[in-house]
N, C-alpha and C. Protein backbone atom coordinates (compact mmCIF):
# COMPACT_ATOMS: atom_id res chain seq x y z
N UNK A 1 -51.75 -107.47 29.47
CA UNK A 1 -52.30 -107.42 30.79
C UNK A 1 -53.40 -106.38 30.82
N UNK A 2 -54.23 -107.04 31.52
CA UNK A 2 -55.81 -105.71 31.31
C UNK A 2 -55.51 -105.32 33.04
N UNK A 3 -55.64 -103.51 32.58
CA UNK A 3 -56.04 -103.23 34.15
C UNK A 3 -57.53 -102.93 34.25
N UNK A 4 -57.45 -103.80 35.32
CA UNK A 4 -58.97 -103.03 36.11
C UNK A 4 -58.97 -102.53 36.88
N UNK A 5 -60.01 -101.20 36.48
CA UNK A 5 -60.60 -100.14 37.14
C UNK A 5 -61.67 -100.43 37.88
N UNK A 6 -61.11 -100.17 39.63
CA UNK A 6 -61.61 -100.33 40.70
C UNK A 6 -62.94 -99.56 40.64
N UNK A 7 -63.84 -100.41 41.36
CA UNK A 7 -65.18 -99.86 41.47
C UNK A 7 -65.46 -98.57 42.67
N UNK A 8 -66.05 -97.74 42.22
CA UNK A 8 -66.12 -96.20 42.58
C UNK A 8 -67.34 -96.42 43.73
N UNK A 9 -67.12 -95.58 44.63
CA UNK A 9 -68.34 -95.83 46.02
C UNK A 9 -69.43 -95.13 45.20
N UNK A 10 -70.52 -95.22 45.84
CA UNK A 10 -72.01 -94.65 45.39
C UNK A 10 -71.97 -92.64 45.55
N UNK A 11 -72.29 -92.24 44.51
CA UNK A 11 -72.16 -90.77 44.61
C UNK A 11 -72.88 -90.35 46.31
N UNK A 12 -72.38 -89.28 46.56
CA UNK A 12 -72.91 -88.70 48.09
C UNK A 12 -74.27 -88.77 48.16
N UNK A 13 -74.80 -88.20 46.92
CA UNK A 13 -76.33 -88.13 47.38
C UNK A 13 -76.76 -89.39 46.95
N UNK A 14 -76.22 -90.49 46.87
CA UNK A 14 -77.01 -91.69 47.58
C UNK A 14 -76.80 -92.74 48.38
N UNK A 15 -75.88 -91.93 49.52
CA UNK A 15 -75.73 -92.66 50.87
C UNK A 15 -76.62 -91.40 51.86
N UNK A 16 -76.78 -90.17 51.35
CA UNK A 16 -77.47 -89.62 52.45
C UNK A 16 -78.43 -88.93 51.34
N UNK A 17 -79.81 -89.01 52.73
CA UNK A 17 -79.41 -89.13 54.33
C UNK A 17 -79.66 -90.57 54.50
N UNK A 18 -78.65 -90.70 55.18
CA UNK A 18 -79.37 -92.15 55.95
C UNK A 18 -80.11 -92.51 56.69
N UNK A 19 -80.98 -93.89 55.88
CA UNK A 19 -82.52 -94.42 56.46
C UNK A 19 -82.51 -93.99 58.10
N UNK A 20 -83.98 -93.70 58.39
CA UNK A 20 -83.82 -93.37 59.44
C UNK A 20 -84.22 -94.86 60.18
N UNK A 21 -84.02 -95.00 61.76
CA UNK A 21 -84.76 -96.20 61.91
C UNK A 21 -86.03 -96.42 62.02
N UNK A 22 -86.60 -97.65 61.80
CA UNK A 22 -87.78 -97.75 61.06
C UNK A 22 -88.81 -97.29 62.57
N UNK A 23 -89.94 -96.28 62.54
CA UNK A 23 -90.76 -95.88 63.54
C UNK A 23 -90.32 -94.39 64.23
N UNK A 24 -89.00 -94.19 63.31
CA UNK A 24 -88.55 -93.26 64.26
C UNK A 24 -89.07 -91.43 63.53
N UNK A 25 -89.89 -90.88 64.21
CA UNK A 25 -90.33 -89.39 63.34
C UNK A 25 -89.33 -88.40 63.04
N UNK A 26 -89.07 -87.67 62.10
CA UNK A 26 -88.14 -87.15 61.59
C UNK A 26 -88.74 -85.91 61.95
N UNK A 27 -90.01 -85.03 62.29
CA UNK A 27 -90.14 -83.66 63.04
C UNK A 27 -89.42 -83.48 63.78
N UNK A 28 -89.02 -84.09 65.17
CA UNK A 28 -88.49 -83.67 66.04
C UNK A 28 -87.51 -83.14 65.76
N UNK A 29 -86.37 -83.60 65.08
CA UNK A 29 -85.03 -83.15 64.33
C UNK A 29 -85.60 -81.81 63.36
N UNK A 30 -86.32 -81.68 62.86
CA UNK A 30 -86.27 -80.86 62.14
C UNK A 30 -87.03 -79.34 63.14
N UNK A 31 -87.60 -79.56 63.73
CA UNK A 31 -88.44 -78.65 64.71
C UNK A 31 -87.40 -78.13 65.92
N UNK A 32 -86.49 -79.06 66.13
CA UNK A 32 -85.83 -79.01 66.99
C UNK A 32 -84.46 -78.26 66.48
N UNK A 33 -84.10 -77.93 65.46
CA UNK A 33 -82.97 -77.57 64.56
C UNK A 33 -83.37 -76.11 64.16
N UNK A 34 -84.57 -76.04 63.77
CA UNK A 34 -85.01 -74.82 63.72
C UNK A 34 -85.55 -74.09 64.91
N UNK A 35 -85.99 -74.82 65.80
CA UNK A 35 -85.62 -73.52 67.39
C UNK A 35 -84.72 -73.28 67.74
N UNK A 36 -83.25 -74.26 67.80
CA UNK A 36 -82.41 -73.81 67.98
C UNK A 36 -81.74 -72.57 67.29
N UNK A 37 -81.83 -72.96 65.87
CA UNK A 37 -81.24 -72.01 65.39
C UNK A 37 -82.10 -70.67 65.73
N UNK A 38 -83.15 -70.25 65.55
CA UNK A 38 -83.90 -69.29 66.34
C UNK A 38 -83.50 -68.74 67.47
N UNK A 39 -83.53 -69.63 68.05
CA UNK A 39 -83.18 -69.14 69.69
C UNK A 39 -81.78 -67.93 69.88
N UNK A 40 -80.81 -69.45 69.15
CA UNK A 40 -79.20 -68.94 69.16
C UNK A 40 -79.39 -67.23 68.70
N UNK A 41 -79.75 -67.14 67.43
CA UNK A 41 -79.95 -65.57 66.81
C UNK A 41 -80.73 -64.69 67.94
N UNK A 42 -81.76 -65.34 68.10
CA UNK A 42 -82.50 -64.09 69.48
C UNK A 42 -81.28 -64.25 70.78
N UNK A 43 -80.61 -65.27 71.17
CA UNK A 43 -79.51 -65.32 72.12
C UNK A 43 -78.30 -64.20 71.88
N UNK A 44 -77.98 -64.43 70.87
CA UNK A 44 -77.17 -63.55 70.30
C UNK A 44 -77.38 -61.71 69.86
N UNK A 45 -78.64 -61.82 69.67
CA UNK A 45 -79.27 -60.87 69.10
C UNK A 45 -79.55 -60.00 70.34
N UNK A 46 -79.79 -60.37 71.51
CA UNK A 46 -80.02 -59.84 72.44
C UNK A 46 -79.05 -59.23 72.93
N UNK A 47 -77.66 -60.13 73.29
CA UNK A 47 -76.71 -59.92 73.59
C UNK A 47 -75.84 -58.53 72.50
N UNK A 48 -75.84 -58.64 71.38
CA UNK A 48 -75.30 -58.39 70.26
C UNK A 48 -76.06 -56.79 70.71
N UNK A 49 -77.20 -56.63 71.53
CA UNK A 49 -78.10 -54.98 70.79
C UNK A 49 -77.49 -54.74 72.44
N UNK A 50 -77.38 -55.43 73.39
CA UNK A 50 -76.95 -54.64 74.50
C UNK A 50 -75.85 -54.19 74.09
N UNK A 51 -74.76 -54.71 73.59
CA UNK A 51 -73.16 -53.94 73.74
C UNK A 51 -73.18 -53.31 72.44
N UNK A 52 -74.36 -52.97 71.46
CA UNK A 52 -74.23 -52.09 70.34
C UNK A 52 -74.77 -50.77 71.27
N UNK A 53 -75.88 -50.52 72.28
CA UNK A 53 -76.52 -49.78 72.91
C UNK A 53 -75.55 -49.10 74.16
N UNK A 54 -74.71 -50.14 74.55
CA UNK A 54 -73.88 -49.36 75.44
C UNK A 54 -72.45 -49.14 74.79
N UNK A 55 -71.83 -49.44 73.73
CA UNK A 55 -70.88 -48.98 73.25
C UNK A 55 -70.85 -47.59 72.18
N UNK A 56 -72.71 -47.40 72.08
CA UNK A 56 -72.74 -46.07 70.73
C UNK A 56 -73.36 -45.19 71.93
N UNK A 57 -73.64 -45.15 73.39
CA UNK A 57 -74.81 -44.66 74.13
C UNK A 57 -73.97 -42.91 73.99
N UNK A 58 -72.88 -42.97 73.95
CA UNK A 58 -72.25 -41.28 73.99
C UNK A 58 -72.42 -40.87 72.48
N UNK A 59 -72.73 -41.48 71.50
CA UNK A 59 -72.52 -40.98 69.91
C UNK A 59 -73.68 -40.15 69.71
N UNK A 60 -74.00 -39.28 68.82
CA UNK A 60 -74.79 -38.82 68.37
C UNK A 60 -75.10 -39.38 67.22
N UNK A 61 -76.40 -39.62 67.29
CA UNK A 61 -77.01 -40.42 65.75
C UNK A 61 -78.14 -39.42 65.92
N UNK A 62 -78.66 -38.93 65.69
CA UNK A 62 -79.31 -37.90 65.47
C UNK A 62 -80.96 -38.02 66.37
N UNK A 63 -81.70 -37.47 65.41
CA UNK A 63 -83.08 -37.91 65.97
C UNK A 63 -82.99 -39.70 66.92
N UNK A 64 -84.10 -39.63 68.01
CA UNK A 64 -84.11 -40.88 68.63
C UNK A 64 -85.57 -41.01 68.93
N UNK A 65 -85.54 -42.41 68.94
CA UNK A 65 -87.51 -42.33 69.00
C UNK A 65 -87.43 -41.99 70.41
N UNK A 66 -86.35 -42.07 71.46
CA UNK A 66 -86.61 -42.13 72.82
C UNK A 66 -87.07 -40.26 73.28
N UNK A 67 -86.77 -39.76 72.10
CA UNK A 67 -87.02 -38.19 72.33
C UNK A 67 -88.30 -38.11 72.13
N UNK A 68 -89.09 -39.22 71.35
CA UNK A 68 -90.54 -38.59 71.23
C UNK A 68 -91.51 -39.57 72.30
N UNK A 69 -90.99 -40.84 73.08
CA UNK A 69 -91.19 -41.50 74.14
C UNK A 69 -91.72 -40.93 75.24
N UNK A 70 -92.48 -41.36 76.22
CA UNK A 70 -92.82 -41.37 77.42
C UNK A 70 -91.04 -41.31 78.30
N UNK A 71 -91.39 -41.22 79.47
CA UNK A 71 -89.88 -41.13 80.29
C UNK A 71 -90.09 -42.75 80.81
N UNK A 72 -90.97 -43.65 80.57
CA UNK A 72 -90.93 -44.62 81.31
C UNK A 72 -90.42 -46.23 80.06
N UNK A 73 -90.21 -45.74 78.91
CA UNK A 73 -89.92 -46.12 77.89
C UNK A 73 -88.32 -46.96 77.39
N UNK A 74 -87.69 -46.01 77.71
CA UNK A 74 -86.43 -46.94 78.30
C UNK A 74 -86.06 -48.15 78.97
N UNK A 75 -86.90 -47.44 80.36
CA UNK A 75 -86.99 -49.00 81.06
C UNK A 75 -87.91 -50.00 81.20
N UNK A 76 -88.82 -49.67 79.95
CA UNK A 76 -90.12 -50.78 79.41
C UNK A 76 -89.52 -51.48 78.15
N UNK A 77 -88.55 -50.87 77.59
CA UNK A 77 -88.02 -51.83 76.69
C UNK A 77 -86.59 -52.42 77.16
N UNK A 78 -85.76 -52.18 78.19
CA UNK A 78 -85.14 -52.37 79.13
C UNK A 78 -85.94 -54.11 79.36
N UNK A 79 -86.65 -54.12 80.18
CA UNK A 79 -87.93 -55.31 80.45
C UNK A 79 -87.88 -56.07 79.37
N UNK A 80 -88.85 -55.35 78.21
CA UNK A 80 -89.09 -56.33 77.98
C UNK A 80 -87.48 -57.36 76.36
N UNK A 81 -86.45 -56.61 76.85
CA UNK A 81 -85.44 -56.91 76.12
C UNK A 81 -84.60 -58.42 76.91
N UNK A 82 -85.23 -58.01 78.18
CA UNK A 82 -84.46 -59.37 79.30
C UNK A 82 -85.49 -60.24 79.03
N UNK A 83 -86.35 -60.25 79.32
CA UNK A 83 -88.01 -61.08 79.20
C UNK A 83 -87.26 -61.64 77.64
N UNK A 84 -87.30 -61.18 76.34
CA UNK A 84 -86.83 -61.96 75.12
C UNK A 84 -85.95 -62.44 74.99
N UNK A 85 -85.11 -62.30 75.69
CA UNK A 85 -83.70 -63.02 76.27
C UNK A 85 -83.66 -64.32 77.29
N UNK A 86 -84.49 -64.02 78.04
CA UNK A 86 -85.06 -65.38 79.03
C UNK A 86 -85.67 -66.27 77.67
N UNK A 87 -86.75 -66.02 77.37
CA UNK A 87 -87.12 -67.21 76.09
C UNK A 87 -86.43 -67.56 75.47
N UNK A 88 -85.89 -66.50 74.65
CA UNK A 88 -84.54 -67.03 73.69
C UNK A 88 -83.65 -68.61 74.36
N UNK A 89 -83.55 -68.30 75.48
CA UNK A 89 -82.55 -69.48 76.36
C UNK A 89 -83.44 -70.25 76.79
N UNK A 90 -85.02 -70.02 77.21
CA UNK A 90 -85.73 -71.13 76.96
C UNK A 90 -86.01 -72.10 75.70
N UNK A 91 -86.31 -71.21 74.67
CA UNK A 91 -86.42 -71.55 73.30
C UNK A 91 -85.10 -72.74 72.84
N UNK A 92 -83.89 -72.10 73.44
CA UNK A 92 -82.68 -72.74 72.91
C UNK A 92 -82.85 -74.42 73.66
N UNK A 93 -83.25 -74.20 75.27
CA UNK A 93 -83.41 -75.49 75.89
C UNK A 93 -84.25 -76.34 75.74
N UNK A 94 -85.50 -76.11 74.85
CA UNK A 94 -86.40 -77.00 74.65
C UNK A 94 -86.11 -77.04 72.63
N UNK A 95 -85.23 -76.13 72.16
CA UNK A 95 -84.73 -76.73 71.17
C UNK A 95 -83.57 -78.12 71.39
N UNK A 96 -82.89 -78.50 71.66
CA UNK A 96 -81.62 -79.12 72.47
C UNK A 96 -82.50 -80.36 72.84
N UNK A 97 -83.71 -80.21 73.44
CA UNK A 97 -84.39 -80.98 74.38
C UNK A 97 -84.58 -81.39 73.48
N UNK A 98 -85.54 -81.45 71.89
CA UNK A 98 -86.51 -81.59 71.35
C UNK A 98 -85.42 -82.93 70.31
N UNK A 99 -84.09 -82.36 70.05
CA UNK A 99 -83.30 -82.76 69.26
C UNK A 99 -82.81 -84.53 69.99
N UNK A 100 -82.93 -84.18 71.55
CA UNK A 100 -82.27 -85.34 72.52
C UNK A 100 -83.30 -86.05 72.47
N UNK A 101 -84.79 -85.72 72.07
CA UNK A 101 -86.04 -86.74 72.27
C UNK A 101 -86.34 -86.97 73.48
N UNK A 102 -86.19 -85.47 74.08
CA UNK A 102 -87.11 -85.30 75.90
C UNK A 102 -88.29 -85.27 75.52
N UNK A 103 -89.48 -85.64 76.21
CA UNK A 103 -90.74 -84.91 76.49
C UNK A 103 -90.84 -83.52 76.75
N UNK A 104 -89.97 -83.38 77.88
CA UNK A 104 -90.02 -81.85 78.46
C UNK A 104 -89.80 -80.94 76.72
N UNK A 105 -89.59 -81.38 76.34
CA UNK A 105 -89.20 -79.86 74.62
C UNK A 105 -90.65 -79.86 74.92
N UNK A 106 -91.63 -80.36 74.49
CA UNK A 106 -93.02 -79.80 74.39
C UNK A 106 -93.61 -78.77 75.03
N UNK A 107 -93.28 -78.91 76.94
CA UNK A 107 -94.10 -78.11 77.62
C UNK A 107 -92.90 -76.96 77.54
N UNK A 108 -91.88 -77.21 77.21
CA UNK A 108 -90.69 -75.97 77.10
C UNK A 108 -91.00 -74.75 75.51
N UNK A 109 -91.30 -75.62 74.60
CA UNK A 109 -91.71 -74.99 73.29
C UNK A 109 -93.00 -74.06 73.53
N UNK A 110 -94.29 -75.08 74.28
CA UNK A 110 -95.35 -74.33 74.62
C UNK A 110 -95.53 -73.03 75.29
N UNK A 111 -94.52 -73.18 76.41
CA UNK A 111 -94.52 -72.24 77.00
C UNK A 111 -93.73 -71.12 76.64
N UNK A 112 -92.95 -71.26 75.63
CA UNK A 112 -91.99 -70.38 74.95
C UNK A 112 -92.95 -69.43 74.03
N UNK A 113 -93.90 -70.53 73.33
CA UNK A 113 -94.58 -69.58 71.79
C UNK A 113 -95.53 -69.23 72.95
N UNK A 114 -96.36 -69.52 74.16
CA UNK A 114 -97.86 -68.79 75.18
C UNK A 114 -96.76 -67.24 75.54
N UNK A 115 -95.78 -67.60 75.96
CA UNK A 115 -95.15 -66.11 76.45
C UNK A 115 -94.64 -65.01 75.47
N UNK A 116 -94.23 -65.68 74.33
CA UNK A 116 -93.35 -65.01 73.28
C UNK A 116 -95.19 -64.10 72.66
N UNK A 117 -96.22 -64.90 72.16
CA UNK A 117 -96.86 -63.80 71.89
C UNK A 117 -97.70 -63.05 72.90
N UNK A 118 -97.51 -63.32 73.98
CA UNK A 118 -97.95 -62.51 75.49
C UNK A 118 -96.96 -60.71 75.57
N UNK A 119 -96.11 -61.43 75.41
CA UNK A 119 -94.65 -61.06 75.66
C UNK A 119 -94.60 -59.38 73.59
N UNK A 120 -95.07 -59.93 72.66
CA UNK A 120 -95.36 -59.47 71.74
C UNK A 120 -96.33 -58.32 71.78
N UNK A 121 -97.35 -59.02 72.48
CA UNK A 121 -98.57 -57.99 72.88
C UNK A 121 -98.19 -56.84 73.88
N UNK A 122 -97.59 -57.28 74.57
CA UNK A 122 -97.17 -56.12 75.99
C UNK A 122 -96.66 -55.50 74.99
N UNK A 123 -95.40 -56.07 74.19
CA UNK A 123 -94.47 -54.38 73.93
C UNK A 123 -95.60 -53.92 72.71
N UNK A 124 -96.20 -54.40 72.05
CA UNK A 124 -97.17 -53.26 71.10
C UNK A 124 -97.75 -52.44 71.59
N UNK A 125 -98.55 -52.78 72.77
CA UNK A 125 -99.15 -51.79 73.24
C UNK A 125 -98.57 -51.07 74.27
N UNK A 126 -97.45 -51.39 74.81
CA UNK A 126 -96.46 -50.34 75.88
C UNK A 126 -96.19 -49.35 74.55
N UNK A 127 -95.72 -49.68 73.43
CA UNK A 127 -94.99 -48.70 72.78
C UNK A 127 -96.03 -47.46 71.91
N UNK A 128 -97.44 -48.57 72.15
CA UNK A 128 -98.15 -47.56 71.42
C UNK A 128 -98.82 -46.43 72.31
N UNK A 129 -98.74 -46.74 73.89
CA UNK A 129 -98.95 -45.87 74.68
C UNK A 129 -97.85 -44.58 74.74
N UNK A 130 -96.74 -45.56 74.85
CA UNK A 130 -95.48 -44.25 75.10
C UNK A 130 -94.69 -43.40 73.79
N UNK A 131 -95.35 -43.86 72.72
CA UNK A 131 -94.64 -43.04 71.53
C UNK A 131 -95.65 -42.30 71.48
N UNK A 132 -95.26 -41.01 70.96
CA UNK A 132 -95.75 -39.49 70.09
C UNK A 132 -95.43 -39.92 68.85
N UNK A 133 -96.38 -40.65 67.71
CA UNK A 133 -96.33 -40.97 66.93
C UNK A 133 -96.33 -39.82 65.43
N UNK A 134 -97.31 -38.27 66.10
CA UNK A 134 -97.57 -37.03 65.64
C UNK A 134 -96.47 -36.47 65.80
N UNK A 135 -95.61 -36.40 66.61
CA UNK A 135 -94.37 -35.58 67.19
C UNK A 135 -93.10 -36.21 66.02
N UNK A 136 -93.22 -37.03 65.74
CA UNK A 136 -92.09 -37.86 65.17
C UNK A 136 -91.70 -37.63 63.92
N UNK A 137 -90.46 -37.47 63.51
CA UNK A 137 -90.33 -37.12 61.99
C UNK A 137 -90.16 -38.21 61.09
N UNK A 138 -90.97 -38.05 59.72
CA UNK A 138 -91.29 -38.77 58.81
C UNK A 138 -90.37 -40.04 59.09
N UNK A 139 -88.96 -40.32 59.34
CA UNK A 139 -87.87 -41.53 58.91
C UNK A 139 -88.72 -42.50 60.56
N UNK A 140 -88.22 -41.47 61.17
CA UNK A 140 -88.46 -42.12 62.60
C UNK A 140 -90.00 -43.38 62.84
N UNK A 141 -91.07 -42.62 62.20
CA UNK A 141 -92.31 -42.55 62.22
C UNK A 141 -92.43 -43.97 61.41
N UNK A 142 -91.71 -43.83 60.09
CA UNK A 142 -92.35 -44.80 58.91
C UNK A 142 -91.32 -46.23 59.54
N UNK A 143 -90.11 -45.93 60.26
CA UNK A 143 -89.42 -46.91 60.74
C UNK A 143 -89.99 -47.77 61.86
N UNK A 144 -90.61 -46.71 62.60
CA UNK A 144 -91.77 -47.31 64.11
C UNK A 144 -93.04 -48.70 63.27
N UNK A 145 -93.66 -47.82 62.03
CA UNK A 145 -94.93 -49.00 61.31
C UNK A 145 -94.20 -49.96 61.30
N UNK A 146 -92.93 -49.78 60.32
CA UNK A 146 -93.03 -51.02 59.92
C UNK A 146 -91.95 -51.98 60.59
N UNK A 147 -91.89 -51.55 62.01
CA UNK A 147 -91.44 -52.37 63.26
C UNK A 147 -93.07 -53.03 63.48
N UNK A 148 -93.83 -52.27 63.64
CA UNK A 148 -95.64 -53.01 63.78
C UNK A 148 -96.15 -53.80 62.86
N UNK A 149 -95.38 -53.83 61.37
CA UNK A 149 -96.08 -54.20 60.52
C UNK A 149 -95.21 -55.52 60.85
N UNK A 150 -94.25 -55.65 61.39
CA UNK A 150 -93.99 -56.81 61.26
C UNK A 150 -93.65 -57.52 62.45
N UNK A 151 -94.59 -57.37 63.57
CA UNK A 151 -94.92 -58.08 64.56
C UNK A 151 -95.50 -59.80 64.31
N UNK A 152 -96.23 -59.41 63.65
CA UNK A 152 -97.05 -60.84 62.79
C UNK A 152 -96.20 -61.85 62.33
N UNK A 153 -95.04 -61.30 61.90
CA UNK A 153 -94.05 -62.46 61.98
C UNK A 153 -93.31 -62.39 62.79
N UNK A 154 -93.20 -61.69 63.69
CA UNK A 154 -92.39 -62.02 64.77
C UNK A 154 -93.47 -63.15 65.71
N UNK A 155 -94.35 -63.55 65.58
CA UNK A 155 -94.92 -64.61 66.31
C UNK A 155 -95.47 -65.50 65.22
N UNK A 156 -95.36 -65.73 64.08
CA UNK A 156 -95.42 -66.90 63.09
C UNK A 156 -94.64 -67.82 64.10
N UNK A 157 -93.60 -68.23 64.24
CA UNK A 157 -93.31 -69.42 64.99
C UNK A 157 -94.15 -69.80 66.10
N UNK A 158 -94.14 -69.00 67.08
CA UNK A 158 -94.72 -69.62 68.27
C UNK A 158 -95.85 -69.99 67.80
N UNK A 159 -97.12 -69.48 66.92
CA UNK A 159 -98.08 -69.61 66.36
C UNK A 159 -98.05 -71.05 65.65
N UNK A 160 -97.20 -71.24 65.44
CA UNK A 160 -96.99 -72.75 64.48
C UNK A 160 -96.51 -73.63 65.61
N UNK A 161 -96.08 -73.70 66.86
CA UNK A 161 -95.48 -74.24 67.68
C UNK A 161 -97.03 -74.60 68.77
N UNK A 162 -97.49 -73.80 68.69
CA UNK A 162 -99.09 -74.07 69.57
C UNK A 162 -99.51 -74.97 68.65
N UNK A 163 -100.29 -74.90 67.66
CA UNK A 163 -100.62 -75.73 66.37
C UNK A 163 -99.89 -76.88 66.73
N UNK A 164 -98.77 -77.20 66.24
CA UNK A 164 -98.00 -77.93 66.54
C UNK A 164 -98.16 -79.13 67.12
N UNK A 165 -97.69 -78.58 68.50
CA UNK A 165 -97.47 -79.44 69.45
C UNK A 165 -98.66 -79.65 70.20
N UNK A 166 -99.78 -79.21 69.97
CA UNK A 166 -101.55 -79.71 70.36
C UNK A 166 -102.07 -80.74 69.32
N UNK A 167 -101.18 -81.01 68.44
CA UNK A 167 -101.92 -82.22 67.31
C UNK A 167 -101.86 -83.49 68.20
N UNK A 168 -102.68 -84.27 67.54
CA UNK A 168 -103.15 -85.31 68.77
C UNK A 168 -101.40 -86.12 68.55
N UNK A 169 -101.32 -86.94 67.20
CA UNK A 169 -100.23 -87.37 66.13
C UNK A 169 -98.83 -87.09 66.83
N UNK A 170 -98.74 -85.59 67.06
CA UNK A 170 -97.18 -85.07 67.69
C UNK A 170 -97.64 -85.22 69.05
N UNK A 171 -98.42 -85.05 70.21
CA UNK A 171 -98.77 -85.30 71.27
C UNK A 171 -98.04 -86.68 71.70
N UNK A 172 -98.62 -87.74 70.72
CA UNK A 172 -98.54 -89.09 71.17
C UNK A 172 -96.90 -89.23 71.07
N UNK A 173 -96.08 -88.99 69.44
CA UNK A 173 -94.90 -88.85 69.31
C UNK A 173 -94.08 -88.59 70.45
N UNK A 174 -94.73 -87.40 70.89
CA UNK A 174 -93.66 -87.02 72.41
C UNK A 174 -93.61 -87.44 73.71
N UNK A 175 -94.90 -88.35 73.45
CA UNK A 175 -95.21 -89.65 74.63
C UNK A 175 -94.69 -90.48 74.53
N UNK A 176 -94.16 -91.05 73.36
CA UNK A 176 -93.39 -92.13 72.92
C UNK A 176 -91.57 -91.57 73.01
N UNK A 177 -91.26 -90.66 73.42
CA UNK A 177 -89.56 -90.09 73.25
C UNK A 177 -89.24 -91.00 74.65
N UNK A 178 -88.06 -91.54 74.02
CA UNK A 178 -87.38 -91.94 75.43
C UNK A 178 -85.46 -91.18 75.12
């Protein structure tokens, strides 16, 4: 008697991913997956620095940049910490949106990356008004740059999200979402 050995399904990686349907653009999913996830971290991130800020606010950690600050500094980053928190939850809703194949993700994304580097610009230059950058000791000082040095990527997305979503190609795409 011969046994036969039953035929084995197709290895994983070649049932996925599965075809998409035919006409259908695969950005949105992917644009839309990556704001979310963005968002969630600045959602979180926001949340996450308030209850690190009010649960260490009695500790002593030594030097604070708020010692070499303006007195109005606190509650300018106070501002603009809610302001990145509002986008963040915008960001998250026109991520969500973008994934469901709304229109609205577009003018929600747009208006997320027009404010986020609006929103970028204010705190550079609030902070470069209210820090004593001379007053500051070496750790404090070299920690402040290269918070500046890396502003530029803190608006790489929105920057790619203007681009983006002004191409004629993705324009029409999001005219076509039902």
């Amino acid at each position: 008697m011969t046994d036969q050995v039953p035929s084995l399904p197709p290895p994983i990686y070649q049932q996925y991913p599965a075809p998409l349907p035919e006409g259908r653009a695969v950005w949105p999913t992917v644009v839309g997956i990556i704001s979310t996830i963005l968002a969630s971290l600045g959602v979180l991130g926001g949340i996450g620095g308030s209850l690190a800020e009010r649960f260490t606010a009695g500790l002593d950690r030594g030097p604070s940049i708020y010692d070499y600050a303006a007195d109005w500094y606190g509650a300018f980053l106070t501002i603009i910490a809610v302001a990145s928190l509002v986008l963040a939850v915008g960001l998250l809703i026109g991520g969500i949106s973008l994934l469901k194949r709304r229109p609205v993700a577009r003018v929600l994304h747009l208006a997320y990356a027009i404010l986020e580097i609006a929103i970028t610009a204010v705190s550079a230059a609030g902070q470069i008004a209210a820090l004593d950058f001379a007053a500051m000791p070496a750790p404090l000082r070299i920690g402040t740059i290269i918070g500046f040095a890396s502003m530029p990527l803190g608006i790489a997305y929105p920057v790619f999200l203007i681009i983006w979503f002004n191409r004629r190609k993705i324009k029409e795409d999001v005219e076509a979402m039902t």
